[in-house]
PDB file of N, CA and C in Angstrom:
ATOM      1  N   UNK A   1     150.301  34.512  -4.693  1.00  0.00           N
ATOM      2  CA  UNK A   1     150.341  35.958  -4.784  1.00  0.00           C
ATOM      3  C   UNK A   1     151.802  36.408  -4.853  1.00  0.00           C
ATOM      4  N   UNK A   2     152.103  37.279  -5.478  1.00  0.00           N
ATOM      5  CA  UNK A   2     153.755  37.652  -6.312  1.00  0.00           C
ATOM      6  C   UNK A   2     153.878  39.144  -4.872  1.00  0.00           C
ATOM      7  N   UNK A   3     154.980  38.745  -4.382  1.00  0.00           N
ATOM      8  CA  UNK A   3     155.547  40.122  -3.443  1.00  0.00           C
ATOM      9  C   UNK A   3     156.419  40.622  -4.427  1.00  0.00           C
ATOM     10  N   UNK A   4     156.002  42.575  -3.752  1.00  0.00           N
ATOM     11  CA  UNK A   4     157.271  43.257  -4.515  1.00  0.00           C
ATOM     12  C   UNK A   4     157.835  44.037  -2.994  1.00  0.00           C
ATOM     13  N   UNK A   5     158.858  44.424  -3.454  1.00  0.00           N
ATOM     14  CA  UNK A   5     160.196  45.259  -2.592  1.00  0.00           C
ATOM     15  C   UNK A   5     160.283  46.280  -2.973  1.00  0.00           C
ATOM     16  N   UNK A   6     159.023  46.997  -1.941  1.00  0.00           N
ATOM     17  CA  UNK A   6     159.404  48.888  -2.715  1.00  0.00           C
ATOM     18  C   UNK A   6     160.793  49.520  -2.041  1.00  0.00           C
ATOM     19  N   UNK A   7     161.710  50.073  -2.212  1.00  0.00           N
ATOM     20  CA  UNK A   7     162.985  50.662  -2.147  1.00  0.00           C
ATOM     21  C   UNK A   7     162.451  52.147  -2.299  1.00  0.00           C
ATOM     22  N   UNK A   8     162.531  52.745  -1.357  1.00  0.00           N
ATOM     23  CA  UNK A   8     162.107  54.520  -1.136  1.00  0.00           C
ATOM     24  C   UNK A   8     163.826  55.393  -1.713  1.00  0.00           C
ATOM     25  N   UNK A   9     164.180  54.779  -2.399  1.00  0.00           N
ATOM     26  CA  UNK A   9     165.586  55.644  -2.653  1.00  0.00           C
ATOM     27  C   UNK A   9     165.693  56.815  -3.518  1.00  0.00           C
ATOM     28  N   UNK A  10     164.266  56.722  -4.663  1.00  0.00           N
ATOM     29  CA  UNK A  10     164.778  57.723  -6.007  1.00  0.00           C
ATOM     30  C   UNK A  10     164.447  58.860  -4.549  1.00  0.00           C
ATOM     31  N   UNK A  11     164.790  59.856  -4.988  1.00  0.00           N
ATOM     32  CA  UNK A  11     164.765  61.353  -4.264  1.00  0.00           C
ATOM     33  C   UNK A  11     164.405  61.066  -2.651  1.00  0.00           C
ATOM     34  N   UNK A  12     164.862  59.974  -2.368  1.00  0.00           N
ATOM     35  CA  UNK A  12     164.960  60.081  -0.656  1.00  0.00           C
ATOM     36  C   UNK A  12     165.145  61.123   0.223  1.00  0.00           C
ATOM     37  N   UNK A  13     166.531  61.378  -0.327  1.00  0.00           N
ATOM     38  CA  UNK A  13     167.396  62.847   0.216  1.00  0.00           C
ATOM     39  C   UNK A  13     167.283  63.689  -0.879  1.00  0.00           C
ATOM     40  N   UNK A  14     166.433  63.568  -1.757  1.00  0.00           N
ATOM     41  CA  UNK A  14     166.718  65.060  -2.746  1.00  0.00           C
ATOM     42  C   UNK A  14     167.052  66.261  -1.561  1.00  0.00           C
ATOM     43  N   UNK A  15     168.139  67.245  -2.089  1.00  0.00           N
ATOM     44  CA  UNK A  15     168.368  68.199  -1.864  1.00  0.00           C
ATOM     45  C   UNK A  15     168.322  69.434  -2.937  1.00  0.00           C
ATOM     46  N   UNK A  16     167.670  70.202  -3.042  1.00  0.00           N
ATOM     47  CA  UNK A  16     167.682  70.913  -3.895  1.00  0.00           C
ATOM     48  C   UNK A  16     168.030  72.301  -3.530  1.00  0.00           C
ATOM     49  N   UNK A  17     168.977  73.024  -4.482  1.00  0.00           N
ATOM     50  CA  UNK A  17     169.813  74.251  -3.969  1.00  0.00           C
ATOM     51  C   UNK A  17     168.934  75.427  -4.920  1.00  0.00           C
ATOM     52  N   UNK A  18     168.383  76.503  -4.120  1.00  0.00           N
ATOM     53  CA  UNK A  18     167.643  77.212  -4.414  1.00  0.00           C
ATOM     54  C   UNK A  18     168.224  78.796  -4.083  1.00  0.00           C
ATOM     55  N   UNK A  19     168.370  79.397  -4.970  1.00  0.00           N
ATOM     56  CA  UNK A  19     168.557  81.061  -4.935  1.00  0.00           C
ATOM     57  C   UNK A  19     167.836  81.609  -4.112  1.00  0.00           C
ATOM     58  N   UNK A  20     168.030  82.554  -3.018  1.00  0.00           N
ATOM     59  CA  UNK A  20     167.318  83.228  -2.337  1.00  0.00           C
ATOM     60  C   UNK A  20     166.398  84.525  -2.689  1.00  0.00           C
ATOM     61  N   UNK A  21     165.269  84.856  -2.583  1.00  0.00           N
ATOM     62  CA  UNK A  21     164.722  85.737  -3.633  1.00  0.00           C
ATOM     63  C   UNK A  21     165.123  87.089  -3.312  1.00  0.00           C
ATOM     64  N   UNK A  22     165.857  87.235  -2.317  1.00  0.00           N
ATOM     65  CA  UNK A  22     166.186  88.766  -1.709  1.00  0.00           C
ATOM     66  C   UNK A  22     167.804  88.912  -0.468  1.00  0.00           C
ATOM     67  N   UNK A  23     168.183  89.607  -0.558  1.00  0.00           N
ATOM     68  CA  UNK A  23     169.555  89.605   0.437  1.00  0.00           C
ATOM     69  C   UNK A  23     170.889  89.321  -0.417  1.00  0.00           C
ATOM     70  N   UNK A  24     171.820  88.488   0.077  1.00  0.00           N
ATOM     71  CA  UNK A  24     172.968  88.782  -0.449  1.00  0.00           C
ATOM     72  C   UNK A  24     173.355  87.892  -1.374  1.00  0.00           C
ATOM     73  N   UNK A  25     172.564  87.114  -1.985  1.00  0.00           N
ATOM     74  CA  UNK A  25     172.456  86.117  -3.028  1.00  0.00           C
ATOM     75  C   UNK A  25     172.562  84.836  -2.530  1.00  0.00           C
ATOM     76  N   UNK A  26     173.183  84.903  -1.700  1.00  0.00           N
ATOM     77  CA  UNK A  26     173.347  83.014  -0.943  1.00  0.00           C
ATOM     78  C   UNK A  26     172.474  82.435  -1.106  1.00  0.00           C
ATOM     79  N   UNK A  27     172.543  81.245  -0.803  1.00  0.00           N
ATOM     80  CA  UNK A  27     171.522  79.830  -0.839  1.00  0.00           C
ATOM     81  C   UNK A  27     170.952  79.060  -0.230  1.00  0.00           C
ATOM     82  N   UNK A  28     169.724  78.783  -0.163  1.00  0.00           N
ATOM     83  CA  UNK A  28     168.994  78.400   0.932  1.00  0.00           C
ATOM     84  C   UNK A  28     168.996  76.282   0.200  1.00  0.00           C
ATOM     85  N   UNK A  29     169.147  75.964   1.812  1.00  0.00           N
ATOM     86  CA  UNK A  29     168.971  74.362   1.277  1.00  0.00           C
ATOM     87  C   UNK A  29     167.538  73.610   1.060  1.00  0.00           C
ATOM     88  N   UNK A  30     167.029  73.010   0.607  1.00  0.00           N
ATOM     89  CA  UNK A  30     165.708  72.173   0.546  1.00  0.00           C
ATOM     90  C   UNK A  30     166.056  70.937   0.692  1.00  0.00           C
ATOM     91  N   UNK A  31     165.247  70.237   1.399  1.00  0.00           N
ATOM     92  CA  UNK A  31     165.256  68.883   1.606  1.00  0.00           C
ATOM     93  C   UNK A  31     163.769  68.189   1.483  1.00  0.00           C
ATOM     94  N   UNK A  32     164.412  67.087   0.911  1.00  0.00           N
ATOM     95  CA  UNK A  32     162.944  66.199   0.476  1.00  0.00           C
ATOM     96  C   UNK A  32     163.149  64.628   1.465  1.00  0.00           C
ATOM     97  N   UNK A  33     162.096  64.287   2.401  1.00  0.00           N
ATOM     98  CA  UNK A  33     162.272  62.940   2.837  1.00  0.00           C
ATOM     99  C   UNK A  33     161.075  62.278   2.566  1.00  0.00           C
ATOM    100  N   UNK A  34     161.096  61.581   2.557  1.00  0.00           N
ATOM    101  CA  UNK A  34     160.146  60.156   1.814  1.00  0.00           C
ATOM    102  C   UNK A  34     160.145  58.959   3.575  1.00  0.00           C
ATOM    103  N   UNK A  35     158.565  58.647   3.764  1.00  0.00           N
ATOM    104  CA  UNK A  35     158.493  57.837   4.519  1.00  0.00           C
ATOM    105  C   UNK A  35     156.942  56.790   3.927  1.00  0.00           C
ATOM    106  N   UNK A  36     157.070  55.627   4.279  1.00  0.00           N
ATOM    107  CA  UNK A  36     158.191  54.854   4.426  1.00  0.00           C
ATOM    108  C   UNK A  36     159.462  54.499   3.362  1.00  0.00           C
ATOM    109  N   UNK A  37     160.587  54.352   4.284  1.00  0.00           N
ATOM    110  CA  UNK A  37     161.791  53.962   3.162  1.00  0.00           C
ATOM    111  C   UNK A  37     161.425  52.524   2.409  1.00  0.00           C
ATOM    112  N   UNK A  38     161.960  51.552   3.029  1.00  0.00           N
ATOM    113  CA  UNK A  38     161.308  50.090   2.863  1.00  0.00           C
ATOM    114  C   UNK A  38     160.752  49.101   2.911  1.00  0.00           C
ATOM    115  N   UNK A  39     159.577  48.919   2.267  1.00  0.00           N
ATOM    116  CA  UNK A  39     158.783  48.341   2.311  1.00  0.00           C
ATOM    117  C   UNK A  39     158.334  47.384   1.061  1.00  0.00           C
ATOM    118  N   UNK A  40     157.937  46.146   2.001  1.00  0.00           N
ATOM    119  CA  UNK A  40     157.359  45.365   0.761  1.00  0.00           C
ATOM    120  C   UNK A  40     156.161  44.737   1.225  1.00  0.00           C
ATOM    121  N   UNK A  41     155.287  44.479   0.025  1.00  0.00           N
ATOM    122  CA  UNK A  41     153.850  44.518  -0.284  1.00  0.00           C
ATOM    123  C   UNK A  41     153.730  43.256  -1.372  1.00  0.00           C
ATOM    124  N   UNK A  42     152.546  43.266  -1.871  1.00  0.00           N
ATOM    125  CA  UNK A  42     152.355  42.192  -2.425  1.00  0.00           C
ATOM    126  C   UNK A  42     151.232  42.913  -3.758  1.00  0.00           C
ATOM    127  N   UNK A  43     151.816  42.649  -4.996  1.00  0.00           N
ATOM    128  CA  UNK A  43     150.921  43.206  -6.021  1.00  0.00           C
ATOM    129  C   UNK A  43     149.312  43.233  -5.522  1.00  0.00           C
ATOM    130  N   UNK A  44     148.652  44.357  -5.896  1.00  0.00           N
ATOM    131  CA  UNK A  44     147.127  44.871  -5.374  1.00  0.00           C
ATOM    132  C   UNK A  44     147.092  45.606  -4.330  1.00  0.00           C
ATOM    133  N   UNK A  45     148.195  45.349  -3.618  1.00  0.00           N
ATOM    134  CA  UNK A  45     148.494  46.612  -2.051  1.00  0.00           C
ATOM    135  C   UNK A  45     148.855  47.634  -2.452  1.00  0.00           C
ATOM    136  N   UNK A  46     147.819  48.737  -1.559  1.00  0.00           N
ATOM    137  CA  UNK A  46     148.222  49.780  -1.833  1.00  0.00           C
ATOM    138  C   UNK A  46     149.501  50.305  -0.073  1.00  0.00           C
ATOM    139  N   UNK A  47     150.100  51.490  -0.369  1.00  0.00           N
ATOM    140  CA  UNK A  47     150.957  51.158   0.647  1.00  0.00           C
ATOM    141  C   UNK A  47     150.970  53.069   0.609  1.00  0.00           C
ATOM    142  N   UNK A  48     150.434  53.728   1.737  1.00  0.00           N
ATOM    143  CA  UNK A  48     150.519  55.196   1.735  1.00  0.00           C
ATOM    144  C   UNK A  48     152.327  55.945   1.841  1.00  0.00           C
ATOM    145  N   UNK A  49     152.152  57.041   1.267  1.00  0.00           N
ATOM    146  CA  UNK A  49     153.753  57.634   1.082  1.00  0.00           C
ATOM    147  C   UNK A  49     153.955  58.715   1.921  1.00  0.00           C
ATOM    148  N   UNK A  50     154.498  59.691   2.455  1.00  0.00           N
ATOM    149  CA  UNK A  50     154.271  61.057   3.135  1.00  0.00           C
ATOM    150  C   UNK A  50     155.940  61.098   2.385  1.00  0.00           C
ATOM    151  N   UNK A  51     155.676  63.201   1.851  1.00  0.00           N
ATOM    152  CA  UNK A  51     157.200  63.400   2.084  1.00  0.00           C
ATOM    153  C   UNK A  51     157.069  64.543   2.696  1.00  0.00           C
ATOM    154  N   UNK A  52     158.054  64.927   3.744  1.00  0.00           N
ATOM    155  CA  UNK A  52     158.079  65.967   4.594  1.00  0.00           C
ATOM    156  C   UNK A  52     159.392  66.938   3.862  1.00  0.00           C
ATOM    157  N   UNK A  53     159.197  68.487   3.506  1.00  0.00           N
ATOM    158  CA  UNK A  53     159.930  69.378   3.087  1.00  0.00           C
ATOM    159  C   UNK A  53     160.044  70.297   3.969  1.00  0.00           C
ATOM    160  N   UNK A  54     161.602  70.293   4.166  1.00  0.00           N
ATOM    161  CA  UNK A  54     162.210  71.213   5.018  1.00  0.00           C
ATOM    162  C   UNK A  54     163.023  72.712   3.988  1.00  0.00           C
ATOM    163  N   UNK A  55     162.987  73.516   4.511  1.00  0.00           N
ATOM    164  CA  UNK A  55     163.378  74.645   3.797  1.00  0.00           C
ATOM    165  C   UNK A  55     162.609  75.869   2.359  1.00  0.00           C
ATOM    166  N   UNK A  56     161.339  75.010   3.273  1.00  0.00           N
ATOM    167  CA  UNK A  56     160.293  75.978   2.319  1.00  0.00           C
ATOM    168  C   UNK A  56     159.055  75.738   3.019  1.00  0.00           C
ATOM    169  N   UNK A  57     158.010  76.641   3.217  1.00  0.00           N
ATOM    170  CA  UNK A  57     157.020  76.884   3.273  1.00  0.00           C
ATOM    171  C   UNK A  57     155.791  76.053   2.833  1.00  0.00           C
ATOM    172  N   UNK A  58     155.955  75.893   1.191  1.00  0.00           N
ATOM    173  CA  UNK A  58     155.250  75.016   0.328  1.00  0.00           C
ATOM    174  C   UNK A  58     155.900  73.424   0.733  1.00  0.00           C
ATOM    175  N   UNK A  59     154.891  72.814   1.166  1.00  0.00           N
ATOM    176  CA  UNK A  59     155.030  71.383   0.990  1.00  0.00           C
ATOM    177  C   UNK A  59     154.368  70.401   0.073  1.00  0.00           C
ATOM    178  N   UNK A  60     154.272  71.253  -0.811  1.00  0.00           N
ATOM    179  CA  UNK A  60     153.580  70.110  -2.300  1.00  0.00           C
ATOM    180  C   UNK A  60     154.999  69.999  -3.479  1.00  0.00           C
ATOM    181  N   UNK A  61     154.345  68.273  -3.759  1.00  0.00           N
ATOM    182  CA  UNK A  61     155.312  67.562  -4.117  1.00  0.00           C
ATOM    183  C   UNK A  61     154.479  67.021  -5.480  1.00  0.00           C
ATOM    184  N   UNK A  62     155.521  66.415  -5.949  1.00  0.00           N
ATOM    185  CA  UNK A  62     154.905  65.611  -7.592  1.00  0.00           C
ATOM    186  C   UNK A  62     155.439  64.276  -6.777  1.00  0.00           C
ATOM    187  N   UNK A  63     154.798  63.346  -7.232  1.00  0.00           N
ATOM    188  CA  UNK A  63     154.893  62.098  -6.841  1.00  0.00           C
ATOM    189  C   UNK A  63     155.507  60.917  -8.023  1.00  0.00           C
ATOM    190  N   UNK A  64     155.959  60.178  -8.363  1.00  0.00           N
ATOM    191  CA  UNK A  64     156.350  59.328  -9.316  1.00  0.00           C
ATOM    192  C   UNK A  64     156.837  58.324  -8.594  1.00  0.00           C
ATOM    193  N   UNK A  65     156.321  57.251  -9.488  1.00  0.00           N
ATOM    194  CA  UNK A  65     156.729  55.503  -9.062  1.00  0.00           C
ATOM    195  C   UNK A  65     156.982  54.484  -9.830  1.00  0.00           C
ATOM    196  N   UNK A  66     157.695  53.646 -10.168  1.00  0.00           N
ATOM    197  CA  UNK A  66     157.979  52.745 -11.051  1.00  0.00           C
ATOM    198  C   UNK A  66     157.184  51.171 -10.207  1.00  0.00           C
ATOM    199  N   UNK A  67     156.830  50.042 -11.495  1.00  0.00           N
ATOM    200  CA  UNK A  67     156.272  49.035 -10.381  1.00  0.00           C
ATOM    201  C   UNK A  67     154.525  49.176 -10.254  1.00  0.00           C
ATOM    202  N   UNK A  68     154.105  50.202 -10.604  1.00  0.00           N
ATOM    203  CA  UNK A  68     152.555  50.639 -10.122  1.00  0.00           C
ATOM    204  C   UNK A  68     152.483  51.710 -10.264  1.00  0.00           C
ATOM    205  N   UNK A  69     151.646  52.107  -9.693  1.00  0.00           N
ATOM    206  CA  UNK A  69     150.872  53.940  -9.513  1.00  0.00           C
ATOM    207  C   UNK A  69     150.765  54.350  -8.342  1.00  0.00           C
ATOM    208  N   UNK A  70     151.124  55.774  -8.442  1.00  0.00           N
ATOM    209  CA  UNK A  70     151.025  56.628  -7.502  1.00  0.00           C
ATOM    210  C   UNK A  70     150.324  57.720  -8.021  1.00  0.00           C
ATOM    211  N   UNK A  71     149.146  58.087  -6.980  1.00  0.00           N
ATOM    212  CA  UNK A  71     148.361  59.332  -6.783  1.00  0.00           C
ATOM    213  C   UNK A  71     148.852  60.501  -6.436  1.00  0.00           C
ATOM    214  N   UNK A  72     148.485  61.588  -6.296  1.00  0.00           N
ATOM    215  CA  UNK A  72     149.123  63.141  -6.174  1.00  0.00           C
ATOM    216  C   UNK A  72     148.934  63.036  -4.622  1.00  0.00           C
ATOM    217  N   UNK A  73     148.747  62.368  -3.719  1.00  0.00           N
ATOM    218  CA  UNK A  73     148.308  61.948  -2.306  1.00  0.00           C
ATOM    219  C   UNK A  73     149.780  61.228  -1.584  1.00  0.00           C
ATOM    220  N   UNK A  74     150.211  60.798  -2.644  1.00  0.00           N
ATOM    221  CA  UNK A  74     151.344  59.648  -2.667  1.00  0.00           C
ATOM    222  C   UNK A  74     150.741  58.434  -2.271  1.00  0.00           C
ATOM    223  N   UNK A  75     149.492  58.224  -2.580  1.00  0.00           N
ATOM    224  CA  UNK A  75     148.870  56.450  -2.586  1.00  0.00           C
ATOM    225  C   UNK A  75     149.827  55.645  -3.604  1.00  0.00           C
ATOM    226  N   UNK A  76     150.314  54.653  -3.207  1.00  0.00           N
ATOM    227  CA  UNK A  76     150.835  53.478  -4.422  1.00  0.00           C
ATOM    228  C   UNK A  76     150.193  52.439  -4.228  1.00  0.00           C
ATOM    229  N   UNK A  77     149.915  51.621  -5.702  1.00  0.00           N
ATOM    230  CA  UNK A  77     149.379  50.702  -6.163  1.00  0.00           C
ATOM    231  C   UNK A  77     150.509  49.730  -6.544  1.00  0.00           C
ATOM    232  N   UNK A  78     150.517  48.570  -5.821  1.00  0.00           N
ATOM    233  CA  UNK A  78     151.527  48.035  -6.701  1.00  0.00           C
ATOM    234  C   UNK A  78     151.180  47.018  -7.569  1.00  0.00           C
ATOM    235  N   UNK A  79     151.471  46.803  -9.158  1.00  0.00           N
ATOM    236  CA  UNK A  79     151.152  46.599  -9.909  1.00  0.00           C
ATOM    237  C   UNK A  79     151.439  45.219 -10.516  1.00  0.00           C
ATOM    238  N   UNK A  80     152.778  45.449 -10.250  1.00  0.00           N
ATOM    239  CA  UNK A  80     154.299  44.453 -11.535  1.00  0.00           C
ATOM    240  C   UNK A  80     154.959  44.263  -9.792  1.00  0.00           C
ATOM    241  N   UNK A  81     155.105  42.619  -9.812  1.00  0.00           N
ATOM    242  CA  UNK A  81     156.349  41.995  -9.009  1.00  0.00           C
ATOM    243  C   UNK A  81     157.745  42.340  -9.461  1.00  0.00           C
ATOM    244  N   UNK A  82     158.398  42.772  -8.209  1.00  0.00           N
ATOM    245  CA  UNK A  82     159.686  43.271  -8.769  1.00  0.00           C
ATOM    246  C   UNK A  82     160.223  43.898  -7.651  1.00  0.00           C
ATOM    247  N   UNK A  83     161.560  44.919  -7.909  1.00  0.00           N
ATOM    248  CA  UNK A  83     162.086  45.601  -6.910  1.00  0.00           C
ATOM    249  C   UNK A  83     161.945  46.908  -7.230  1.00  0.00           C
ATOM    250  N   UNK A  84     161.128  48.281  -7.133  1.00  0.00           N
ATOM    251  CA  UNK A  84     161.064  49.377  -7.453  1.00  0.00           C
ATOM    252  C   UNK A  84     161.090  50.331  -6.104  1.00  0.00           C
ATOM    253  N   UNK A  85     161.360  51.400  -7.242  1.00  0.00           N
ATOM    254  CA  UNK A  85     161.445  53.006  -6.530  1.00  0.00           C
ATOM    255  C   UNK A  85     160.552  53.591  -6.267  1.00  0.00           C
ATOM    256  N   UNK A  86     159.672  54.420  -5.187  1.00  0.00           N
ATOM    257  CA  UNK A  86     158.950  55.490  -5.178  1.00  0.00           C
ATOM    258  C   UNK A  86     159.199  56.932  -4.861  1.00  0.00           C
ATOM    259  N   UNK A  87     158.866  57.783  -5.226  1.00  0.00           N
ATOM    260  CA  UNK A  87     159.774  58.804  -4.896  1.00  0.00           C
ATOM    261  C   UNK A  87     159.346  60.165  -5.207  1.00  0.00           C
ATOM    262  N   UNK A  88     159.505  61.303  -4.679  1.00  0.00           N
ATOM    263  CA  UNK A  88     158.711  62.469  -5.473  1.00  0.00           C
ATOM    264  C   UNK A  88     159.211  63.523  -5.868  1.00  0.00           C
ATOM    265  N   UNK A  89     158.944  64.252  -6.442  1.00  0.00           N
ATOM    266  CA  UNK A  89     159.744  65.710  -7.014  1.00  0.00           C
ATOM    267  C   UNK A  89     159.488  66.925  -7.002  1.00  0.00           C
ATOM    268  N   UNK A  90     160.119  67.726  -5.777  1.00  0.00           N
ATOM    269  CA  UNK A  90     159.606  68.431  -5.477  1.00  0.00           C
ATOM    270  C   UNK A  90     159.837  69.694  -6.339  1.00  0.00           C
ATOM    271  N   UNK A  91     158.583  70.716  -6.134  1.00  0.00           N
ATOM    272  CA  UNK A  91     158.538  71.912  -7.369  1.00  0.00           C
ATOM    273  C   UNK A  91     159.048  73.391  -6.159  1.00  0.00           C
ATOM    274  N   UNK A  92     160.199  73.693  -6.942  1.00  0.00           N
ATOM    275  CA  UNK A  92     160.895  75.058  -5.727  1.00  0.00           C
ATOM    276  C   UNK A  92     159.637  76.236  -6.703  1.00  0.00           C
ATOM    277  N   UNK A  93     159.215  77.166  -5.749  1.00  0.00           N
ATOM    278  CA  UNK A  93     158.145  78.041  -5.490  1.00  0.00           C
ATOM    279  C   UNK A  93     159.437  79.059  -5.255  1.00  0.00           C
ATOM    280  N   UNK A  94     158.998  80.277  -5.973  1.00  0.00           N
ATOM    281  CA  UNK A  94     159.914  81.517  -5.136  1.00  0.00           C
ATOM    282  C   UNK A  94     158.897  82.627  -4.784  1.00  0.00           C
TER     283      UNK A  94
END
């Protein structure tokens, strides 16, 4: 059975700088964290994702993964032996 090395790095720390919708124009910070960071599995494992968003209200995320599939849940499948990224992208709401 072929192990892979998932690496939680693409958008680990995304930070995303967002316009405030009202007041003196300043900028509010967003943060994106991804758990677990690293982990490795073995092609056919699936391995659950959580990302926790700070600086907004909305905590829905787009999910993307290289290596396998990921669900809108952040389920990954891993697919292809190798060293890949999982990671998600979060959508700013105003």
């Amino acid at each position: 059975m072929k192990r892979i090395s998932l690496v939680g790095v693409l958008f680990l720390s995304m930070v995303l700088m967002t316009s405030c919708a009202a007041g003196n124009g300043g900028s509010k910070q967003v943060t994106i964290s991804i758990s677990p960071k690293n982990e490795t599995i073995f092609v056919g494992d699936e391995l659950q994702y959580t990302a926790t968003v700070t600086g907004l209200s909305d905590q829905r995320v787009t999910w993307s993964a290289t290596g396998g599939e990921i669900d809108e849940n952040g389920l990954y499948l891993a697919t292809e032996p190798g060293i890949f990224d999982a990671g998600c992208i979060g959508e700013v709401r105003k």
